[in-house]
PDB file of N, CA and C in Angstrom:
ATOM      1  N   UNK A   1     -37.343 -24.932 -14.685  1.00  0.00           N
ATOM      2  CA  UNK A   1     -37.907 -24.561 -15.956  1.00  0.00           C
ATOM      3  C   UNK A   1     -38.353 -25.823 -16.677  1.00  0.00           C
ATOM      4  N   UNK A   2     -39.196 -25.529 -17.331  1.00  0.00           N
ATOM      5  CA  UNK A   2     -40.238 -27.187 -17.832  1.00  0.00           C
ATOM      6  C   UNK A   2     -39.777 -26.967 -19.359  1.00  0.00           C
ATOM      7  N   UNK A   3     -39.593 -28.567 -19.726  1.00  0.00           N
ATOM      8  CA  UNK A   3     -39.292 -28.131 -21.732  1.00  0.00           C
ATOM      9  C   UNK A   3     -40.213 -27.664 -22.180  1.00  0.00           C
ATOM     10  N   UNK A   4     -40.176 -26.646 -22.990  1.00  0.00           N
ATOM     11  CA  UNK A   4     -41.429 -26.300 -23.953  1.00  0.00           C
ATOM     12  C   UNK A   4     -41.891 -27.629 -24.771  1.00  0.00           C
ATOM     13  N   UNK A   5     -42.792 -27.208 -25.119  1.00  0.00           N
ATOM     14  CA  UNK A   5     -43.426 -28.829 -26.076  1.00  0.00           C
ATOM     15  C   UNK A   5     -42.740 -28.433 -27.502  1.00  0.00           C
ATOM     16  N   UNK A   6     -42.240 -27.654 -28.139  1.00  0.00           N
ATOM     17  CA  UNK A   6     -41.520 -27.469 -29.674  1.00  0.00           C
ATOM     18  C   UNK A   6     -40.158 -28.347 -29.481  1.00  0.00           C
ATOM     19  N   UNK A   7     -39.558 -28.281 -28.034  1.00  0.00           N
ATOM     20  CA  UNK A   7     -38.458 -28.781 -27.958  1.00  0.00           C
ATOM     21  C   UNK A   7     -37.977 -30.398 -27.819  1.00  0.00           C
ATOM     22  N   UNK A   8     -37.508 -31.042 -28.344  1.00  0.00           N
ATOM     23  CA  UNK A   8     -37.798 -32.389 -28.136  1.00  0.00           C
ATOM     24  C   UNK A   8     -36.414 -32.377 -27.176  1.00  0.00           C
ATOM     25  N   UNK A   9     -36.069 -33.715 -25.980  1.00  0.00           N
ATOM     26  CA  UNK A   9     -35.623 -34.171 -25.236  1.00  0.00           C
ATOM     27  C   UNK A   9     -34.585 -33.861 -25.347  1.00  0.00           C
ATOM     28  N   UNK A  10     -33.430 -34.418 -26.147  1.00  0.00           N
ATOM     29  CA  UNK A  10     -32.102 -34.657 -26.634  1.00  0.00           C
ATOM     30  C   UNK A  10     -31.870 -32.599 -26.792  1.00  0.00           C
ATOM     31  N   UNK A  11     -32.501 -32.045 -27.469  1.00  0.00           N
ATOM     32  CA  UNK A  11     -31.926 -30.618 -27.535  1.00  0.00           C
ATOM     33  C   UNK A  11     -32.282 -29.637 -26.302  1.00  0.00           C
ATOM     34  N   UNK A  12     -33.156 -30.307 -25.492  1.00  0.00           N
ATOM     35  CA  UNK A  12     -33.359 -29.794 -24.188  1.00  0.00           C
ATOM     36  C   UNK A  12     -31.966 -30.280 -23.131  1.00  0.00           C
ATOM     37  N   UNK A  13     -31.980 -31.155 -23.737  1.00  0.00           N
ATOM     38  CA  UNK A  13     -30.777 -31.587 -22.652  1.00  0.00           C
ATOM     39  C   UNK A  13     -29.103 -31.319 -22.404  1.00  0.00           C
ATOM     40  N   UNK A  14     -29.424 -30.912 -24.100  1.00  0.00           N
ATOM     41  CA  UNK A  14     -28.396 -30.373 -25.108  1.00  0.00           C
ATOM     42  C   UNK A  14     -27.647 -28.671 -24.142  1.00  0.00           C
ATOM     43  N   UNK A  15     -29.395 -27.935 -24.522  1.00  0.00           N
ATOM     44  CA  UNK A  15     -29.719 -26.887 -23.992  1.00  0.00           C
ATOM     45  C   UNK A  15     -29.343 -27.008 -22.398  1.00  0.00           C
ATOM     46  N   UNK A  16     -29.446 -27.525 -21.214  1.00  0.00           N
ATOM     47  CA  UNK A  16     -29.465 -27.758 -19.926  1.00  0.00           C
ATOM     48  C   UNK A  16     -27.634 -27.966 -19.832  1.00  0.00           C
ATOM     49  N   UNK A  17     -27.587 -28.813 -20.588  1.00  0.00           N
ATOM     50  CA  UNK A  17     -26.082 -28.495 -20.776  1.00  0.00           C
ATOM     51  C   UNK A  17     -25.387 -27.432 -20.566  1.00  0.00           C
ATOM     52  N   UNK A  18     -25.568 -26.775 -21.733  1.00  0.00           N
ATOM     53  CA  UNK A  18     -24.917 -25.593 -22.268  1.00  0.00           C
ATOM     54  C   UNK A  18     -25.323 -24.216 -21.164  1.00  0.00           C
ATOM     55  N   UNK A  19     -26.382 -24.513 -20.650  1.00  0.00           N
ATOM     56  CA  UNK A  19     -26.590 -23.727 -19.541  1.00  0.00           C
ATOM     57  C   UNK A  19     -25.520 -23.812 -18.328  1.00  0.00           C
ATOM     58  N   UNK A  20     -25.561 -25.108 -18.182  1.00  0.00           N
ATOM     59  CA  UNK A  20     -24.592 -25.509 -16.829  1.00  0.00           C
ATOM     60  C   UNK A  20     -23.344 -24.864 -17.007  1.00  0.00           C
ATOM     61  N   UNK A  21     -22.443 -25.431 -18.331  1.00  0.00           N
ATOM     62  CA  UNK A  21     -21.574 -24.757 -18.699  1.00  0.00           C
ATOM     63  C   UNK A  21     -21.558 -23.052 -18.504  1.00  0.00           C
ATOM     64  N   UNK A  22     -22.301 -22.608 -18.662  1.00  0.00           N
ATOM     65  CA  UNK A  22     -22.365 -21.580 -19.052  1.00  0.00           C
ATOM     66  C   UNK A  22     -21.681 -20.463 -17.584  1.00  0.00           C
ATOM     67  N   UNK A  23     -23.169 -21.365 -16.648  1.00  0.00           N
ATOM     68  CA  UNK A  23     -22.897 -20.882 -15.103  1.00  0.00           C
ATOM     69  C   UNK A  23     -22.048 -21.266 -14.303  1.00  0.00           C
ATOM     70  N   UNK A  24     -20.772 -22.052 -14.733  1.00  0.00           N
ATOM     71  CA  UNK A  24     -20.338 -22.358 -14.462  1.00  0.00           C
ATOM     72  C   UNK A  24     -19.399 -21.167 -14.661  1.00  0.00           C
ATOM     73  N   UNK A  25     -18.877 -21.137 -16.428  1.00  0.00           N
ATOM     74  CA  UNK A  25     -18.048 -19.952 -16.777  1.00  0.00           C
ATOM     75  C   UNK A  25     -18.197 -18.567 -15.900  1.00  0.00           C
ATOM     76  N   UNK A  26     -19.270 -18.365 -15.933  1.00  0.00           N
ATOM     77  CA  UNK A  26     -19.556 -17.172 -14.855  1.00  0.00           C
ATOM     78  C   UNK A  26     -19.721 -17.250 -13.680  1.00  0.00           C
ATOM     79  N   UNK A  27     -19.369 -18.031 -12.676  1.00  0.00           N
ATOM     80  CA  UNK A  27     -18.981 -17.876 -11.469  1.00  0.00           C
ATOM     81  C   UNK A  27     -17.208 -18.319 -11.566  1.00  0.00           C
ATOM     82  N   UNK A  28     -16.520 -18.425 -12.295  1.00  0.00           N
ATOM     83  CA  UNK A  28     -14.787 -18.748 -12.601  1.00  0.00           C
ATOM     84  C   UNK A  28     -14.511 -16.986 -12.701  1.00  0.00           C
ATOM     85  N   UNK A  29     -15.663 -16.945 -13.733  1.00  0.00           N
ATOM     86  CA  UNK A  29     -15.151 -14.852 -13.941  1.00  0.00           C
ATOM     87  C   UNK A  29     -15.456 -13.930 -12.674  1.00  0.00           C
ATOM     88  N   UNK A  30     -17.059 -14.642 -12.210  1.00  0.00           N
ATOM     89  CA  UNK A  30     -17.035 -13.432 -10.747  1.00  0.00           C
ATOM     90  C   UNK A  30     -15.776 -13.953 -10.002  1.00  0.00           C
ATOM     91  N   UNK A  31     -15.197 -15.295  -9.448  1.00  0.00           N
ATOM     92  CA  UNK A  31     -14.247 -15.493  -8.726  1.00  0.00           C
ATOM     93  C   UNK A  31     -12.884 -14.809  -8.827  1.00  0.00           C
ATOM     94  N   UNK A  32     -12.429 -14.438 -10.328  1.00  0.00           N
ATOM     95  CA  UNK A  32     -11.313 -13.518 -10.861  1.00  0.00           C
ATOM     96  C   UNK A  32     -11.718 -12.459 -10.393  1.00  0.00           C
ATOM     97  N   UNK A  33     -12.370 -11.776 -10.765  1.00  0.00           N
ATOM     98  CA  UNK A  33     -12.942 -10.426 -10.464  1.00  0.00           C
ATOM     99  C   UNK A  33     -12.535 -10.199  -9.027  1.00  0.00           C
ATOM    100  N   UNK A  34     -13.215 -10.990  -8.223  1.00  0.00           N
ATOM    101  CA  UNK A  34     -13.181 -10.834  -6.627  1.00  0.00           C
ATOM    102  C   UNK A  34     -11.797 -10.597  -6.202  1.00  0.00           C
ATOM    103  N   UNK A  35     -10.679 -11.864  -7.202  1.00  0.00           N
ATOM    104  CA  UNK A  35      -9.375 -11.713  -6.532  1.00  0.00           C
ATOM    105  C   UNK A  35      -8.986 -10.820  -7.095  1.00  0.00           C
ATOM    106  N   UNK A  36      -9.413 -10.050  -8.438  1.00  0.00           N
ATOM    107  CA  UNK A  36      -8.323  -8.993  -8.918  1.00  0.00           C
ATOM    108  C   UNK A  36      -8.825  -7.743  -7.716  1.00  0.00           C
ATOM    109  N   UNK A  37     -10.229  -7.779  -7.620  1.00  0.00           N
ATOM    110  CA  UNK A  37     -10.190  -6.229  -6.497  1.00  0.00           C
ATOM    111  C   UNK A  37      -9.289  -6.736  -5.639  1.00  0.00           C
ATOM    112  N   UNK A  38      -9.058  -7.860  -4.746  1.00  0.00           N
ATOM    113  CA  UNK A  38      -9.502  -7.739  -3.635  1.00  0.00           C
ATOM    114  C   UNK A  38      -7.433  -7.189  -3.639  1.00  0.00           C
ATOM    115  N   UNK A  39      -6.796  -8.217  -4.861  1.00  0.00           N
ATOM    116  CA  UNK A  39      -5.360  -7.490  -5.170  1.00  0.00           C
ATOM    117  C   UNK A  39      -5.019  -6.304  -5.399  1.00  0.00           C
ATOM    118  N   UNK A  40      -6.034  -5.467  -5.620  1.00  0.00           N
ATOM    119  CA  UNK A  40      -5.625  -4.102  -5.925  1.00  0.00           C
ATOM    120  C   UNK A  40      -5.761  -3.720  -5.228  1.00  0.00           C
ATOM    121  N   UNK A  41      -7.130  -3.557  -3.561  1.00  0.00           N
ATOM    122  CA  UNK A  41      -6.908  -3.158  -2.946  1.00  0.00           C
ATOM    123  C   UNK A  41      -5.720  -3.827  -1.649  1.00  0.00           C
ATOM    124  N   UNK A  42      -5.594  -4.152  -2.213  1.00  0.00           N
ATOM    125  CA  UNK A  42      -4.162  -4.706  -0.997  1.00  0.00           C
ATOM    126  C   UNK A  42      -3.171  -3.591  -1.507  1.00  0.00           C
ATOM    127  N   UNK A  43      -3.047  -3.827  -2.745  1.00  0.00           N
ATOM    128  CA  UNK A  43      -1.795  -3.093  -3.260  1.00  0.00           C
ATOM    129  C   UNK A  43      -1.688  -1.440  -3.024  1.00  0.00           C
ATOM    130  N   UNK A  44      -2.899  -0.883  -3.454  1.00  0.00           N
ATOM    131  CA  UNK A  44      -3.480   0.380  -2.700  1.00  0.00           C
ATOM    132  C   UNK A  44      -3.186   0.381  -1.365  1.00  0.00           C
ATOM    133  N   UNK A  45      -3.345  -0.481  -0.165  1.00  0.00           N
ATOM    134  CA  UNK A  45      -3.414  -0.468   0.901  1.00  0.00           C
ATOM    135  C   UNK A  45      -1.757  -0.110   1.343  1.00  0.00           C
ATOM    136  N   UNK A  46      -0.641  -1.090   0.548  1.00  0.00           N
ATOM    137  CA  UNK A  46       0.355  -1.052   0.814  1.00  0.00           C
ATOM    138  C   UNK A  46       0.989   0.344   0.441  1.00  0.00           C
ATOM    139  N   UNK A  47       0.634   0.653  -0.764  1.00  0.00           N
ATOM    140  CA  UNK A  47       1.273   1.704  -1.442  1.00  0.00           C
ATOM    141  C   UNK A  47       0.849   3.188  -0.380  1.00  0.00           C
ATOM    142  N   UNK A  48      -0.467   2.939  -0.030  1.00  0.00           N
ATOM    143  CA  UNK A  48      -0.734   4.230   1.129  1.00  0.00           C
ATOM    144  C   UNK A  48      -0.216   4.171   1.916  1.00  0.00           C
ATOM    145  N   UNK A  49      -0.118   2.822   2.864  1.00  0.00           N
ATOM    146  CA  UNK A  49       1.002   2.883   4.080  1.00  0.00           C
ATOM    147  C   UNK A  49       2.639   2.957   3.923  1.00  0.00           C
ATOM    148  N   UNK A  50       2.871   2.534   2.649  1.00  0.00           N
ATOM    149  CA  UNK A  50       4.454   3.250   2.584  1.00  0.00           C
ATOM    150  C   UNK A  50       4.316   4.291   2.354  1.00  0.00           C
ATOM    151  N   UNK A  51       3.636   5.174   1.894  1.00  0.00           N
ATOM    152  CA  UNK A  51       3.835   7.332   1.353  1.00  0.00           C
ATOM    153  C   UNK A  51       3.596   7.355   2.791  1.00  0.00           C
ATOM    154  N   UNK A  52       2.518   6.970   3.648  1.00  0.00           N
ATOM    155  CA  UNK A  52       2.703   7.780   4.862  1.00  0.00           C
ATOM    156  C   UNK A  52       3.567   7.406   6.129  1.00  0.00           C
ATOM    157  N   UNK A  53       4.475   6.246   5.675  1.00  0.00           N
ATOM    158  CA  UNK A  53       4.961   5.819   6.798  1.00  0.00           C
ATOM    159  C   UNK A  53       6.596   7.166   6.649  1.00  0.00           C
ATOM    160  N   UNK A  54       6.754   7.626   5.012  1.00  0.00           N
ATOM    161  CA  UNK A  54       7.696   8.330   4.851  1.00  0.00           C
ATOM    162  C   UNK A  54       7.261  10.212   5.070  1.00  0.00           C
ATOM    163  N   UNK A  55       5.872   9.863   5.271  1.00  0.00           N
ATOM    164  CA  UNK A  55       5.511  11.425   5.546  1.00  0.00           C
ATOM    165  C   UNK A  55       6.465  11.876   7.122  1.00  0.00           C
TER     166      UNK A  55
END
């Protein structure tokens, strides 16, 4: 993405910043996300194979 010409240097960079940050924050949250499914389905997994290991 190219600076607009309204934007001068220092708040573009400012801006590029705050972007980085940003995408950063949101790949930390998809990474939670991933481990909370991937924990629930474990836990699901377990909880089905103990009811049917007592069927």
């Amino acid at each position: 993405m190219k600076r607009p010409p309204h934007v001068n240097a220092t708040e573009w960079a400012e801006d590029q910043q705050r972007r980085a940050e940003l995408d950063d924050l949101m790949a930390q949250v998809a990474d939670q996300e991933a481990q909370m499914e991937h924990d629930l389905i474990a836990t699901h997994d377990e909880y089905e194979l103990g009811f049917s290991q007592e069927s």
